[in-house]
N, C-alpha and C. Protein backbone atom coordinates (compact mmCIF):
# COMPACT_ATOMS: atom_id res chain seq x y z
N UNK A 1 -6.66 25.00 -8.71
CA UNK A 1 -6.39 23.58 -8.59
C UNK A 1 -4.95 23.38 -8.16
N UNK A 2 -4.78 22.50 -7.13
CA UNK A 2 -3.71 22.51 -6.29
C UNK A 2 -2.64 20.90 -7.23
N UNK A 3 -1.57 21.47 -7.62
CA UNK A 3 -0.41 20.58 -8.29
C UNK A 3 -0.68 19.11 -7.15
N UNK A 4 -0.11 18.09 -7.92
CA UNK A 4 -0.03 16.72 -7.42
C UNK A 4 1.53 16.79 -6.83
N UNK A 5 1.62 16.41 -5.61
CA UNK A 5 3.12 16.34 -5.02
C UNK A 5 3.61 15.28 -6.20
N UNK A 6 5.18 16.24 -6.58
CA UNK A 6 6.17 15.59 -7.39
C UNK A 6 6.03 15.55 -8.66
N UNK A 7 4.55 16.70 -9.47
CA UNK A 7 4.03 17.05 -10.36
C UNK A 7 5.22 17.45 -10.50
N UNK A 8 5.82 18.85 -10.10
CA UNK A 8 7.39 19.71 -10.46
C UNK A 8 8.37 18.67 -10.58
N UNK A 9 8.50 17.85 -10.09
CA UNK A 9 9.90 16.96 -10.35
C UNK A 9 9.34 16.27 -11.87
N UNK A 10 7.86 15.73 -11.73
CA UNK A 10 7.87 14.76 -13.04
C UNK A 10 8.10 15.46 -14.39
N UNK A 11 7.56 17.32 -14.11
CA UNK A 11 7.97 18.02 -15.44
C UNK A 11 9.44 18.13 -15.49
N UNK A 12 9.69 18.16 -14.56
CA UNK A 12 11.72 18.65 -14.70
C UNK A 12 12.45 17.63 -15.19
N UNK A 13 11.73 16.25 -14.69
CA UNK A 13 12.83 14.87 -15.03
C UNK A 13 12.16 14.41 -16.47
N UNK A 14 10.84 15.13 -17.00
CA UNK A 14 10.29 15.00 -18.50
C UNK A 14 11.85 15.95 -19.49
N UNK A 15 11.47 17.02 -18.91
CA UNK A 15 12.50 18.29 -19.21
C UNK A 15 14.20 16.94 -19.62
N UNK A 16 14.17 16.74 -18.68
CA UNK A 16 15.59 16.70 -18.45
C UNK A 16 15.86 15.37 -19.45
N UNK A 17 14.64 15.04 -19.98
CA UNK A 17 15.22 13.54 -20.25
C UNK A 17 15.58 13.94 -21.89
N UNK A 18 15.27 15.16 -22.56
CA UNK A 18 15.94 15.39 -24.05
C UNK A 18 17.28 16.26 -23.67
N UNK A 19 18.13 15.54 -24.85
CA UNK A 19 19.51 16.03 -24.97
C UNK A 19 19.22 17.10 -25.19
N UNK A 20 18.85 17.91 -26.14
CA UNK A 20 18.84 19.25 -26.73
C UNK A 20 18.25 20.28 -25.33
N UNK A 21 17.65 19.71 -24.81
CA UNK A 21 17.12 20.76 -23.16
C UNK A 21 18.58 20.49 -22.21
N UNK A 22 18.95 19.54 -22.18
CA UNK A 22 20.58 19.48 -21.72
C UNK A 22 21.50 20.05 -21.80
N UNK A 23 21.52 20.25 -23.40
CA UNK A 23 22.74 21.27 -23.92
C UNK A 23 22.19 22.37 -23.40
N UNK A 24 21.22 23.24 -23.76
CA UNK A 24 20.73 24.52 -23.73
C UNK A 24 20.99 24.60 -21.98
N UNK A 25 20.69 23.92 -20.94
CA UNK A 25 21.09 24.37 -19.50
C UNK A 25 22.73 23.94 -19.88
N UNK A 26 23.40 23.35 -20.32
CA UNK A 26 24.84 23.52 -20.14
C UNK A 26 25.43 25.00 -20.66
N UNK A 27 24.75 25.58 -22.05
CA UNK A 27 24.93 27.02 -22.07
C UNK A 27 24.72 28.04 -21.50
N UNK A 28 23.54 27.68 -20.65
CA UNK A 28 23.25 28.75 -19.75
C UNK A 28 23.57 28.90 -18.23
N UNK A 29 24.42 27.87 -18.08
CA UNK A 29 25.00 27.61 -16.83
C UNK A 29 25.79 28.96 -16.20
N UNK A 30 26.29 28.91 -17.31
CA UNK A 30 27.55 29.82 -16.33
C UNK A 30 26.81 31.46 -16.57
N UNK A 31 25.41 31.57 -17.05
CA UNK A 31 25.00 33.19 -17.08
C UNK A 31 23.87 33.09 -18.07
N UNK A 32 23.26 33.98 -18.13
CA UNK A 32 21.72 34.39 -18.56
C UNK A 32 22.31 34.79 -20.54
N UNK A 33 21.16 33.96 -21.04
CA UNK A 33 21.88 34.05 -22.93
C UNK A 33 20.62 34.85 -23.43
N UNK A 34 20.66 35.53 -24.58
CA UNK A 34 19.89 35.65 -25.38
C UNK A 34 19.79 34.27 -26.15
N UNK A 35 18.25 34.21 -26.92
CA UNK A 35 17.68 32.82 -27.51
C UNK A 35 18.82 32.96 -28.81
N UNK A 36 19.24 33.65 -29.22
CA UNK A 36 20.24 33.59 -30.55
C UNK A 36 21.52 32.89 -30.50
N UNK A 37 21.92 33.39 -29.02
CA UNK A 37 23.61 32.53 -29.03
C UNK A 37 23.54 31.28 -27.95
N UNK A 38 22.09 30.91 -27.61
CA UNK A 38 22.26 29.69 -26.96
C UNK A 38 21.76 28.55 -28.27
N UNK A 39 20.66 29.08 -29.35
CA UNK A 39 20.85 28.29 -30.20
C UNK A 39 21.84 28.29 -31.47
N UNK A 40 22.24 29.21 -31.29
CA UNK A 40 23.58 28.99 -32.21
C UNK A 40 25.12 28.31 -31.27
N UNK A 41 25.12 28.31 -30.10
CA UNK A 41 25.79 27.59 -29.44
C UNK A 41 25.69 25.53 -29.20
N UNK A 42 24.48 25.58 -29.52
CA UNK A 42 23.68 24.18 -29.68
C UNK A 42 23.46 23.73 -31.00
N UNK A 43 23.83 24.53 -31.75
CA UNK A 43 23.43 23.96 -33.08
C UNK A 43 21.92 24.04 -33.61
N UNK A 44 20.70 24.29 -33.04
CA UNK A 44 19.55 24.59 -33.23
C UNK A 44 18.72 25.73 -33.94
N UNK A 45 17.94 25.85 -34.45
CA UNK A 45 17.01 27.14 -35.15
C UNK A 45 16.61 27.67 -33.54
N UNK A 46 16.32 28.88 -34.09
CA UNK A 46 15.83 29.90 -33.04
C UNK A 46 14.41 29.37 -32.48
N UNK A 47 14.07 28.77 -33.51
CA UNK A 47 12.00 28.45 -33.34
C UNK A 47 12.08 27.14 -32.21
N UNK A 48 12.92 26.37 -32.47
CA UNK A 48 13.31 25.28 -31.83
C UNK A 48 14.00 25.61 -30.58
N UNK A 49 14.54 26.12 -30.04
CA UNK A 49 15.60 26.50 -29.34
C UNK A 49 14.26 27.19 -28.25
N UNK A 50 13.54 28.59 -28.87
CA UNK A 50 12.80 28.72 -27.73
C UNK A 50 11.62 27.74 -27.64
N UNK A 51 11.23 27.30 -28.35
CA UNK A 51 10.12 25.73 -27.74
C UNK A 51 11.00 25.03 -26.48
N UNK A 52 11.96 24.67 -26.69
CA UNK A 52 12.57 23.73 -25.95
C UNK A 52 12.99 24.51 -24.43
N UNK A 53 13.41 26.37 -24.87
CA UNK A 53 13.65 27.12 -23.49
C UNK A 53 12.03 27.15 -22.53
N UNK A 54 10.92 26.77 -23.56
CA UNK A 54 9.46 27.16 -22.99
C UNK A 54 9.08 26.36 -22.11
N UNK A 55 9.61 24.86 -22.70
CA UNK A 55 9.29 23.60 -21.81
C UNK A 55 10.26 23.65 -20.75
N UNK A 56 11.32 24.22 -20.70
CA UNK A 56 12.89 24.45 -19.73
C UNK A 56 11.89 25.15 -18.05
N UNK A 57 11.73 25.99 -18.71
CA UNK A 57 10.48 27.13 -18.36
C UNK A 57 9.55 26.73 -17.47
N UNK A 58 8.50 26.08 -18.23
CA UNK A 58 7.21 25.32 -17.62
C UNK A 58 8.11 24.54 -16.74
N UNK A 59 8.81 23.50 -16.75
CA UNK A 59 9.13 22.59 -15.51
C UNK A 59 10.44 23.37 -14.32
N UNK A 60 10.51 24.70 -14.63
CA UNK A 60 11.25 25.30 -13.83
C UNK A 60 12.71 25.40 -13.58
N UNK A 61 13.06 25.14 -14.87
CA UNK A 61 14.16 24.74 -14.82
C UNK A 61 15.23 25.84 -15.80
N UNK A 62 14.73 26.73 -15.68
CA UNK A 62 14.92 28.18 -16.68
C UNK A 62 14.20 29.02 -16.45
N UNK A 63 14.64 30.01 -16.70
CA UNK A 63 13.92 31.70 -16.29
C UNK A 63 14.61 32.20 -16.94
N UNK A 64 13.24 33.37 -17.18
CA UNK A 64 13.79 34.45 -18.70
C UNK A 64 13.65 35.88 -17.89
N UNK A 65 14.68 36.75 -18.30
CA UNK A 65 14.33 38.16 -17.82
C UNK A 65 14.98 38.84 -19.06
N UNK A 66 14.85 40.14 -19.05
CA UNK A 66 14.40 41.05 -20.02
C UNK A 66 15.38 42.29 -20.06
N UNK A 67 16.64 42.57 -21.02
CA UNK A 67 17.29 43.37 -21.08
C UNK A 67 17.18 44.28 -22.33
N UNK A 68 16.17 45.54 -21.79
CA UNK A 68 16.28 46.37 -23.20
C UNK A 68 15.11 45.56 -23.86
N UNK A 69 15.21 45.14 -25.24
CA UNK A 69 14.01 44.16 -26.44
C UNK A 69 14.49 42.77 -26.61
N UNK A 70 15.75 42.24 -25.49
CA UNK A 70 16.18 41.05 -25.68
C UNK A 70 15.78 40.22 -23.90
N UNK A 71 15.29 38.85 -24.61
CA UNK A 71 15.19 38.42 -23.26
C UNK A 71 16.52 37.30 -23.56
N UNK A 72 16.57 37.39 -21.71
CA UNK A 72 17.88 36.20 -21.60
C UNK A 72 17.34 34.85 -20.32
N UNK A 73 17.90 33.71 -20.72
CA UNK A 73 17.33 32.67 -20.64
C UNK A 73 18.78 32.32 -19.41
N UNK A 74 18.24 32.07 -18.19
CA UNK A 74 19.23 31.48 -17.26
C UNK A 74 18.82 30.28 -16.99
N UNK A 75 19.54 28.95 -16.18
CA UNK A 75 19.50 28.26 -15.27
C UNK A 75 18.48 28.72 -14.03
N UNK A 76 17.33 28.01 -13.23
CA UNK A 76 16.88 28.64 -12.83
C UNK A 76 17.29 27.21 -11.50
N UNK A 77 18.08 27.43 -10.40
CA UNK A 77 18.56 26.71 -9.40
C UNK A 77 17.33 26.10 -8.69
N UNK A 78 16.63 26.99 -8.13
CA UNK A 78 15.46 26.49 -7.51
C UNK A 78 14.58 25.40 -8.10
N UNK A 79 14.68 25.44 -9.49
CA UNK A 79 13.85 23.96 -10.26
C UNK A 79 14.50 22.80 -9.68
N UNK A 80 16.07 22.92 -10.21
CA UNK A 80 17.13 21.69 -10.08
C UNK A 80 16.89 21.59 -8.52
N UNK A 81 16.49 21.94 -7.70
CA UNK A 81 16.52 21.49 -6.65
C UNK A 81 15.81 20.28 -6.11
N UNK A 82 14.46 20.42 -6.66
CA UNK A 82 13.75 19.34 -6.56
C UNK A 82 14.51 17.92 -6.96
N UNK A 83 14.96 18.01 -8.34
CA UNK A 83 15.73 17.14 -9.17
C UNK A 83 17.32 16.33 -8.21
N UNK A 84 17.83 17.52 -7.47
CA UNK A 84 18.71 16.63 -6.72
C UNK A 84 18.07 16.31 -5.26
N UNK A 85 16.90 17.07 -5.07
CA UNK A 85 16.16 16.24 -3.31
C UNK A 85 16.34 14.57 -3.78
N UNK A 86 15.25 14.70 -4.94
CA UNK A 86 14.93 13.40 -5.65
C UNK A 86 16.17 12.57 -5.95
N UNK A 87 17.42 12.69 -6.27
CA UNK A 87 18.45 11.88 -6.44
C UNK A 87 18.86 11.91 -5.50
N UNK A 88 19.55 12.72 -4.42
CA UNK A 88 20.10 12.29 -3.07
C UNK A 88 19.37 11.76 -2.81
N UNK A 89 18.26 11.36 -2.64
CA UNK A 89 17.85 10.15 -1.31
C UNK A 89 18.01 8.56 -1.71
N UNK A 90 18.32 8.55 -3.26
CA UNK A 90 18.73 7.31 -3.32
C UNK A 90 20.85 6.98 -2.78
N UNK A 91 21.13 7.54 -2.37
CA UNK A 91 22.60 7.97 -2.13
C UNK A 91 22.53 7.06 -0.98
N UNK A 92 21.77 7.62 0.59
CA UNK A 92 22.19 6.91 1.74
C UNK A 92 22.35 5.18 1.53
N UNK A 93 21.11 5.02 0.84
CA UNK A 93 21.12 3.22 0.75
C UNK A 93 21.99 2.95 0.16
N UNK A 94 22.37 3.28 -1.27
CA UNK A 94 23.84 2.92 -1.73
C UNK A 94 25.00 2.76 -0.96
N UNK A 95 25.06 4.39 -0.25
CA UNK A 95 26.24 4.46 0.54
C UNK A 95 26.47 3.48 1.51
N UNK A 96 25.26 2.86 2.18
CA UNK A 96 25.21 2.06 3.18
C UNK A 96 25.31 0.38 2.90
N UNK A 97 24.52 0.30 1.25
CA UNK A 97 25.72 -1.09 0.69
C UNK A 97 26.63 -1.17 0.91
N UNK A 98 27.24 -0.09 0.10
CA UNK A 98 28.85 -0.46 -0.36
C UNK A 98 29.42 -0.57 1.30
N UNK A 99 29.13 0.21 2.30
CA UNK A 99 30.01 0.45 3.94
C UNK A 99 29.46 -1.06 3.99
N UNK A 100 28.23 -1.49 4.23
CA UNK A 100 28.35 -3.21 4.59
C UNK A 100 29.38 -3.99 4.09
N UNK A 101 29.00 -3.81 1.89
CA UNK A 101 30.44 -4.58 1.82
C UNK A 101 31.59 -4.70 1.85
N UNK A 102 31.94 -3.24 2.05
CA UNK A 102 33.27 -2.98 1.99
C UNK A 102 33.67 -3.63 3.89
N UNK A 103 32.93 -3.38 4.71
CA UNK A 103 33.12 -4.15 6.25
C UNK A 103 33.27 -5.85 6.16
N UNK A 104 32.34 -6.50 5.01
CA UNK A 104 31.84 -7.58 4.96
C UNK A 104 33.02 -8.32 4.65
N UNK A 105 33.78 -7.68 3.46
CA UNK A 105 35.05 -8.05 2.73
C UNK A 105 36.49 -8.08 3.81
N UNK A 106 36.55 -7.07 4.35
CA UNK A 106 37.33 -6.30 5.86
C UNK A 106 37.25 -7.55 6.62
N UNK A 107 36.30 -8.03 7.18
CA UNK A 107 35.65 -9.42 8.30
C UNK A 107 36.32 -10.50 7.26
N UNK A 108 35.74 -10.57 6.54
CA UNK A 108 36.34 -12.33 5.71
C UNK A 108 38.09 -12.42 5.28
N UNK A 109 38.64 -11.31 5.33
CA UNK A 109 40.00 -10.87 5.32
C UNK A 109 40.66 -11.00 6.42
N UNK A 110 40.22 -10.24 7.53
CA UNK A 110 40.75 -11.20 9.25
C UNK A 110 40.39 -12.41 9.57
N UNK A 111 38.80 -12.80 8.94
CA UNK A 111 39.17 -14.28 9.42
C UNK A 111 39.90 -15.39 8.67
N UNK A 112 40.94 -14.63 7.21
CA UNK A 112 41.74 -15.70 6.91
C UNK A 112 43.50 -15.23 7.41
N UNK A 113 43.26 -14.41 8.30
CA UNK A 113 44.88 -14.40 8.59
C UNK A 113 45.04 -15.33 9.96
């Protein structure tokens, strides 16, 4: 059975919308953790910590690999990607407000000198 386009974004922006899945990608940002010092870095139980790396996981937004009998939990870039396709495209229209008003303001400024 073939995923619904934007199925991956709706799990990632589900993902993304608890703090505690937040913190845990801010620990794992900068390198791959064992489940012990990312929930002791977060403040969380271990039981909790990997539920929350599982759902990280499922919406792609984490990957686990395997050193020795310890697995380590990274950032997985390719998830977040979807996540910023999906926010850049609201950018051009913004960007293209503000250039109208910032021109609009520019125009009503020469025509009072």
């Amino acid at each position: 059975m073939a995923t619904e386009p934007g199925a991956d974004l709706d799990l990632a922006l589900r993902a993304l919308a608890d703090p505690n899945r937040r913190a845990i990608l801010a620990v794992v940002r900068n390198g791959p953790r064992p489940v012990g010092q990312i929930a002791e870095e977060v403040g969380l139980s271990q039981q909790t910590t990997s539920h929350h790396l599982g759902v990280l996981r499922t919406a792609g937004l984490a990957s686990r690999a395997t050193e020795g009998t310890r697995h380590l939990f990274a950032v997985n870039t390719d998830g977040l990607a979807a996540v910023r396709s999906y926010l850049d495209d609201f950018w051009p229209t913004k960007l293209a407000a503000l250039k109208a008003a910032i021109e609009s303001r520019e125009d009503d400024r020469r025509g009072r000198l």
